[in-house]
N, C-alpha and C. Protein backbone atom coordinates (compact mmCIF):
# COMPACT_ATOMS: atom_id res chain seq x y z
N UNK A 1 70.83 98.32 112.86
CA UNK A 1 71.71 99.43 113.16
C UNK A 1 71.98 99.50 114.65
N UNK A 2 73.42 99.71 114.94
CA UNK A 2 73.74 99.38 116.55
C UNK A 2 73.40 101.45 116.82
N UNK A 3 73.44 102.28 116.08
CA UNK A 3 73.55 103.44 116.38
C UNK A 3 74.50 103.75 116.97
N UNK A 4 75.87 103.37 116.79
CA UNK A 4 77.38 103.54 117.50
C UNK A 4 77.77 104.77 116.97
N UNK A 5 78.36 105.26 117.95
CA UNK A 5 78.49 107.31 117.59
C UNK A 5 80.33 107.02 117.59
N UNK A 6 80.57 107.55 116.79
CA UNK A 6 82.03 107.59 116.93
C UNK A 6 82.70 108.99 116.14
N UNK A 7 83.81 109.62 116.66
CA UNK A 7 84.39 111.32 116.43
C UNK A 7 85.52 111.31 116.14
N UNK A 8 85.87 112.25 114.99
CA UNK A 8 87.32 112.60 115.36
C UNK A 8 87.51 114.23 115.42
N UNK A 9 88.55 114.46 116.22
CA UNK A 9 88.70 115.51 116.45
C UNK A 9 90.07 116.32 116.08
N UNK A 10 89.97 117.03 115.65
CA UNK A 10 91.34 118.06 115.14
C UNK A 10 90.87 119.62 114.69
N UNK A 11 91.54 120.22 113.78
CA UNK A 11 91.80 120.95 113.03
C UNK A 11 90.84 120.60 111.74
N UNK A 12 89.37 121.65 111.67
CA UNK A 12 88.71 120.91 110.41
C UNK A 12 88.60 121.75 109.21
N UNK A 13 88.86 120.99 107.96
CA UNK A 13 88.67 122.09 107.04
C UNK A 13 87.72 121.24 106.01
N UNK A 14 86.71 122.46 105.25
CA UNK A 14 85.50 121.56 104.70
C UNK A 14 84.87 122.66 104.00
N UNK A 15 84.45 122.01 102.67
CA UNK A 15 84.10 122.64 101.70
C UNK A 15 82.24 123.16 102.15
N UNK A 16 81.64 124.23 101.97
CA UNK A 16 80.50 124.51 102.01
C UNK A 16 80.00 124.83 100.56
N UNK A 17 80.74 124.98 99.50
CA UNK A 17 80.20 125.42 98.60
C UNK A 17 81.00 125.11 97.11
N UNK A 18 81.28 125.64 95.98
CA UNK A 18 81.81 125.99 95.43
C UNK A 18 83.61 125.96 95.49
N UNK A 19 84.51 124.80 95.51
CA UNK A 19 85.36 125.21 95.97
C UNK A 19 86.64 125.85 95.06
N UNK A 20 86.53 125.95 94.07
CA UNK A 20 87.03 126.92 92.94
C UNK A 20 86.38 128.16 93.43
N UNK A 21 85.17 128.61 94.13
CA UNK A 21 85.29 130.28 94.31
C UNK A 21 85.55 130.03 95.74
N UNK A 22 86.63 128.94 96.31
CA UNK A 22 87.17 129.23 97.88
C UNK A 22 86.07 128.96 99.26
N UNK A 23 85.07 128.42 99.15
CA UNK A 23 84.17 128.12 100.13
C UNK A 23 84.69 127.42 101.06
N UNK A 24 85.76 127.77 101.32
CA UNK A 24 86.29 126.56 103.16
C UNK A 24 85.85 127.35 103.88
N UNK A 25 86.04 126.42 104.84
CA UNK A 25 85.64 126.63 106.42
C UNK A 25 86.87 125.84 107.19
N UNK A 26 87.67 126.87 108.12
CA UNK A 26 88.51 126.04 109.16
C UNK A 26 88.31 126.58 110.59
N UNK A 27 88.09 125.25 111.15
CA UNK A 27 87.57 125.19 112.24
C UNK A 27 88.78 124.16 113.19
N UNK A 28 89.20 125.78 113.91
CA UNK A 28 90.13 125.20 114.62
C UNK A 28 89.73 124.65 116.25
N UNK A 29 90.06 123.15 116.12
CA UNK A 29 89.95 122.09 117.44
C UNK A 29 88.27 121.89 117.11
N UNK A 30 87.77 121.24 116.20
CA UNK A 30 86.52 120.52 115.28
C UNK A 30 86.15 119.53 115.77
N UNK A 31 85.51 118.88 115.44
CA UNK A 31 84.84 117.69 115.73
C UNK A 31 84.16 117.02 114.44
N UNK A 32 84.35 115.73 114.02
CA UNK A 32 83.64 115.49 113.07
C UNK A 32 82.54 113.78 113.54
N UNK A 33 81.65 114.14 113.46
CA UNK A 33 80.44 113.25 114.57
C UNK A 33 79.89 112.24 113.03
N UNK A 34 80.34 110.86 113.62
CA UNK A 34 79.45 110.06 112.62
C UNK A 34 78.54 108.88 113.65
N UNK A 35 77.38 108.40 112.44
CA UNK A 35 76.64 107.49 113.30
C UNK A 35 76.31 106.70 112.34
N UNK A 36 77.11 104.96 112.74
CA UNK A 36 76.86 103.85 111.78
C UNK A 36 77.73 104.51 110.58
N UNK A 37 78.83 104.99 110.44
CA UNK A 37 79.16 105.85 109.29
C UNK A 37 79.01 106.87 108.25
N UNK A 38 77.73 107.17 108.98
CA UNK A 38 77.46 108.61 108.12
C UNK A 38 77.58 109.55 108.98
N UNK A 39 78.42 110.61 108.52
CA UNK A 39 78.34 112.15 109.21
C UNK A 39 77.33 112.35 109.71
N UNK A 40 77.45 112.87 110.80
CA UNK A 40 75.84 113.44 111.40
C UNK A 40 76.08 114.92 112.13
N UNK A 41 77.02 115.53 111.85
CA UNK A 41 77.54 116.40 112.60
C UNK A 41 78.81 117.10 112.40
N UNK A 42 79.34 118.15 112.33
CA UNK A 42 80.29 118.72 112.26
C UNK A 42 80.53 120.30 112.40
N UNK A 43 81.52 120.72 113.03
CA UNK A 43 81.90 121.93 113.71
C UNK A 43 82.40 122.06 114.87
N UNK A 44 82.47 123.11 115.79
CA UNK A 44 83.87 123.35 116.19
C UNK A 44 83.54 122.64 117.99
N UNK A 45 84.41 121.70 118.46
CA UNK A 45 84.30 120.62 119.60
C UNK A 45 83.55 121.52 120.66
N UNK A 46 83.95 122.90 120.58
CA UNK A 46 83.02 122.95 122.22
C UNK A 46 81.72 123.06 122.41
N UNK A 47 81.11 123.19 121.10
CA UNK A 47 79.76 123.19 121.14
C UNK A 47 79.16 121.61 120.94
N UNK A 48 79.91 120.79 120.02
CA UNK A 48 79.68 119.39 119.55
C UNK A 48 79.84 118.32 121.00
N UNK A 49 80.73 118.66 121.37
CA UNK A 49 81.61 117.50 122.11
C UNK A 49 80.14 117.33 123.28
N UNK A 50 79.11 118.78 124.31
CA UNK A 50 78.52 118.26 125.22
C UNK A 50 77.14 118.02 124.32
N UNK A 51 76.90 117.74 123.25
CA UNK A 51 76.12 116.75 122.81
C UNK A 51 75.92 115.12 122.60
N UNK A 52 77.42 114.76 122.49
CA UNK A 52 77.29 113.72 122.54
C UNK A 52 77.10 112.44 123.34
N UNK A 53 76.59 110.97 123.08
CA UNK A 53 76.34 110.51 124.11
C UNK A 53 77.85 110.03 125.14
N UNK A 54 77.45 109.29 126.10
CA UNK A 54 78.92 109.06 126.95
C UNK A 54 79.53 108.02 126.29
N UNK A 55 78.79 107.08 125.59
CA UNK A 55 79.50 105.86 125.08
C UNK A 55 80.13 106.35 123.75
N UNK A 56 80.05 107.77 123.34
CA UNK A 56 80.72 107.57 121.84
C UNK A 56 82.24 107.64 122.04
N UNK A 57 82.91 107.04 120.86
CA UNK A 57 84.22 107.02 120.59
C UNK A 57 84.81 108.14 119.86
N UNK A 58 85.67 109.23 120.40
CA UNK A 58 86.42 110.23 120.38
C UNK A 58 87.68 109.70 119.52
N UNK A 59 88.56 109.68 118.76
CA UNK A 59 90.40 109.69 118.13
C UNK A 59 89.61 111.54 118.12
N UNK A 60 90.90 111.83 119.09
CA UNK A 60 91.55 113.14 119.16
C UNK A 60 92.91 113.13 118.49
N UNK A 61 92.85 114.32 117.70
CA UNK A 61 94.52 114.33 116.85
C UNK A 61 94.86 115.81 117.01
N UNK A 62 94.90 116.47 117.90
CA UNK A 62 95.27 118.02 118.37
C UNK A 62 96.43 117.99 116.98
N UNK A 63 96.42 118.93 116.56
CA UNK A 63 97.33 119.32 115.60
C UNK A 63 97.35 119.20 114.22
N UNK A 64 96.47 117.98 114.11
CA UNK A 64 96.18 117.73 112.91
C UNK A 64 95.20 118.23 111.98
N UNK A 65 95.22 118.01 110.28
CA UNK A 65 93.84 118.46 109.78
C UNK A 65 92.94 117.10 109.63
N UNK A 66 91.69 117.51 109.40
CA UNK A 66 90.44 116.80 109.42
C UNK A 66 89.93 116.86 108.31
N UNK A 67 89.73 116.35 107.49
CA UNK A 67 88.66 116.74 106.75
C UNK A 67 87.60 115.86 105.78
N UNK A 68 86.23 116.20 106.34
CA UNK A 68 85.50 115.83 106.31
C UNK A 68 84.71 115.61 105.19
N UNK A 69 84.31 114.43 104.46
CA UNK A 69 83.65 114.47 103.20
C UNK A 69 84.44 114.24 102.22
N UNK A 70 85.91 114.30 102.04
CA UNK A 70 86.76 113.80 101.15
C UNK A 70 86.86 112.57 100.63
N UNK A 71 86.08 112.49 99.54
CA UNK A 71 86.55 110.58 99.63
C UNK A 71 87.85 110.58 98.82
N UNK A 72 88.05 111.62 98.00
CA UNK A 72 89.67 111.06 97.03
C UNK A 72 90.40 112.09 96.83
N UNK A 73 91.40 112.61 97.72
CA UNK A 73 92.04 114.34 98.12
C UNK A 73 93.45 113.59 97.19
N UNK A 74 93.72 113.05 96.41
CA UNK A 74 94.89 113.17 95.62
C UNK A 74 94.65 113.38 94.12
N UNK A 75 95.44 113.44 93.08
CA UNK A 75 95.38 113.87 91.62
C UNK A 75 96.99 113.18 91.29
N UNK A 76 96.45 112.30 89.86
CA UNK A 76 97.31 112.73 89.08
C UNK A 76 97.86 113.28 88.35
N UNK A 77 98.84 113.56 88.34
CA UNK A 77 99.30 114.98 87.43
C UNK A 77 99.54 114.89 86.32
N UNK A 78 99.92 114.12 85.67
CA UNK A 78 99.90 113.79 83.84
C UNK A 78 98.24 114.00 83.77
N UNK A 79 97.16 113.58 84.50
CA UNK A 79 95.72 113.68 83.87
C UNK A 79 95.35 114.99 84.22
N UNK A 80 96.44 115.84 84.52
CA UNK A 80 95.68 117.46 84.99
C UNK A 80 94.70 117.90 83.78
N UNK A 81 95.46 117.85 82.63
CA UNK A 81 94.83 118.64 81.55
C UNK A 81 93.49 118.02 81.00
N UNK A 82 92.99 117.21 81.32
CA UNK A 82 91.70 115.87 80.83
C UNK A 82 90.78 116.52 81.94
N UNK A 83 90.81 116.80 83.45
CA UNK A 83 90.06 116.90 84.02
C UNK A 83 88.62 117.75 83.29
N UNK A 84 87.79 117.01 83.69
CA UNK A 84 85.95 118.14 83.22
C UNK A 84 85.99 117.52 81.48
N UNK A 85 86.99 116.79 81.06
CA UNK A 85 86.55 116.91 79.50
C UNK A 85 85.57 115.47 79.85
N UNK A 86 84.61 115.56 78.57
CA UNK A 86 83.33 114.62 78.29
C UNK A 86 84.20 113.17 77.41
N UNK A 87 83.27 112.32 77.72
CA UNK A 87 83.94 110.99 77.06
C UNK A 87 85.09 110.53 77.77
N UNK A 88 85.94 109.55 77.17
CA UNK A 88 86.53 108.58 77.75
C UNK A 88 87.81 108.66 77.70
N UNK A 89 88.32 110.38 77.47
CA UNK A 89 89.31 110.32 77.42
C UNK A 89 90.78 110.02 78.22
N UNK A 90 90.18 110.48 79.65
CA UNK A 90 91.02 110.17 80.99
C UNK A 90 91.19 108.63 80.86
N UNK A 91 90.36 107.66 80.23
CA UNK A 91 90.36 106.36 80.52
C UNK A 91 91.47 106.21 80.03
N UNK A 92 91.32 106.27 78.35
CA UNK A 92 91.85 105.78 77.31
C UNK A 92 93.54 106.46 77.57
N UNK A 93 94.09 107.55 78.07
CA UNK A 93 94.67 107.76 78.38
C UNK A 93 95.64 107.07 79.74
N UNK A 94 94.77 107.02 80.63
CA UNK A 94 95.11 106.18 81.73
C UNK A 94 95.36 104.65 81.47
N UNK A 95 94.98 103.72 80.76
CA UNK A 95 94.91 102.68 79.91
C UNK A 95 96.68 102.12 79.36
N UNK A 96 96.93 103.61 78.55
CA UNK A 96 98.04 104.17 77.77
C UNK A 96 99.09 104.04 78.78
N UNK A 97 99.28 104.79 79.37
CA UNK A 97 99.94 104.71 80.18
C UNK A 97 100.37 103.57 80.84
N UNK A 98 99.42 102.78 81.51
CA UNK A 98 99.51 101.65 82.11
C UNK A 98 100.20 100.32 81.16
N UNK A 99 99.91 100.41 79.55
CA UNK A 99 100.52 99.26 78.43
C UNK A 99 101.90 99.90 78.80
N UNK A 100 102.07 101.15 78.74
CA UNK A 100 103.81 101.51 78.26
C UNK A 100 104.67 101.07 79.59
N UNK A 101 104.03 100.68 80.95
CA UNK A 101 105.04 100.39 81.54
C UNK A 101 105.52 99.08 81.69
């Protein structure tokens, strides 16, 4: 492990809980701190930023959102109604779809 610190910075929004009962958090001008690729850190830059060491790598995106922990923020919309059901139905469906085109 080289322990390489690397950040990005924007506009952060990030689930703490539950996000069907609304648990965000936005944290405007954020920081999101990883090391070797795992998060190690996150919240709002002026407290984050004089922690870090001098060699880490900053992408600043003023304006933009951030967000942290998302690995797959899209949906398809024909599979809306399948979502949470048990078994293989999203597959077999998705499958379907894919012969008919």
């Amino acid at each position: 492990m080289s322990d390489r610190v690397t950040a990005v910075r924007g506009d952060l929004v990030f689930c703490t809980g539950d996000p069907r009962a609304g648990d965000f958090v936005h944290v405007e001008d954020g920081i999101v701190v990883s090391r070797d690729g795992d998060i190690v850190a996150n919240g709002p830059a002026h407290r984050i930023v004089p922690t870090l060491p001098a060699d880490a790598e900053i992408a600043h995106y003023p304006g933009c959102l951030v967000a942290p922990g998302f690995v797959d923020a899209h949906v398809h919309y024909a599979q809306t109604e399948m979502i949470g059901t048990p078994g293989g139905r999203l597959v077999s469906i998705a499958v379907c779809f894919h012969h008919m085109m």
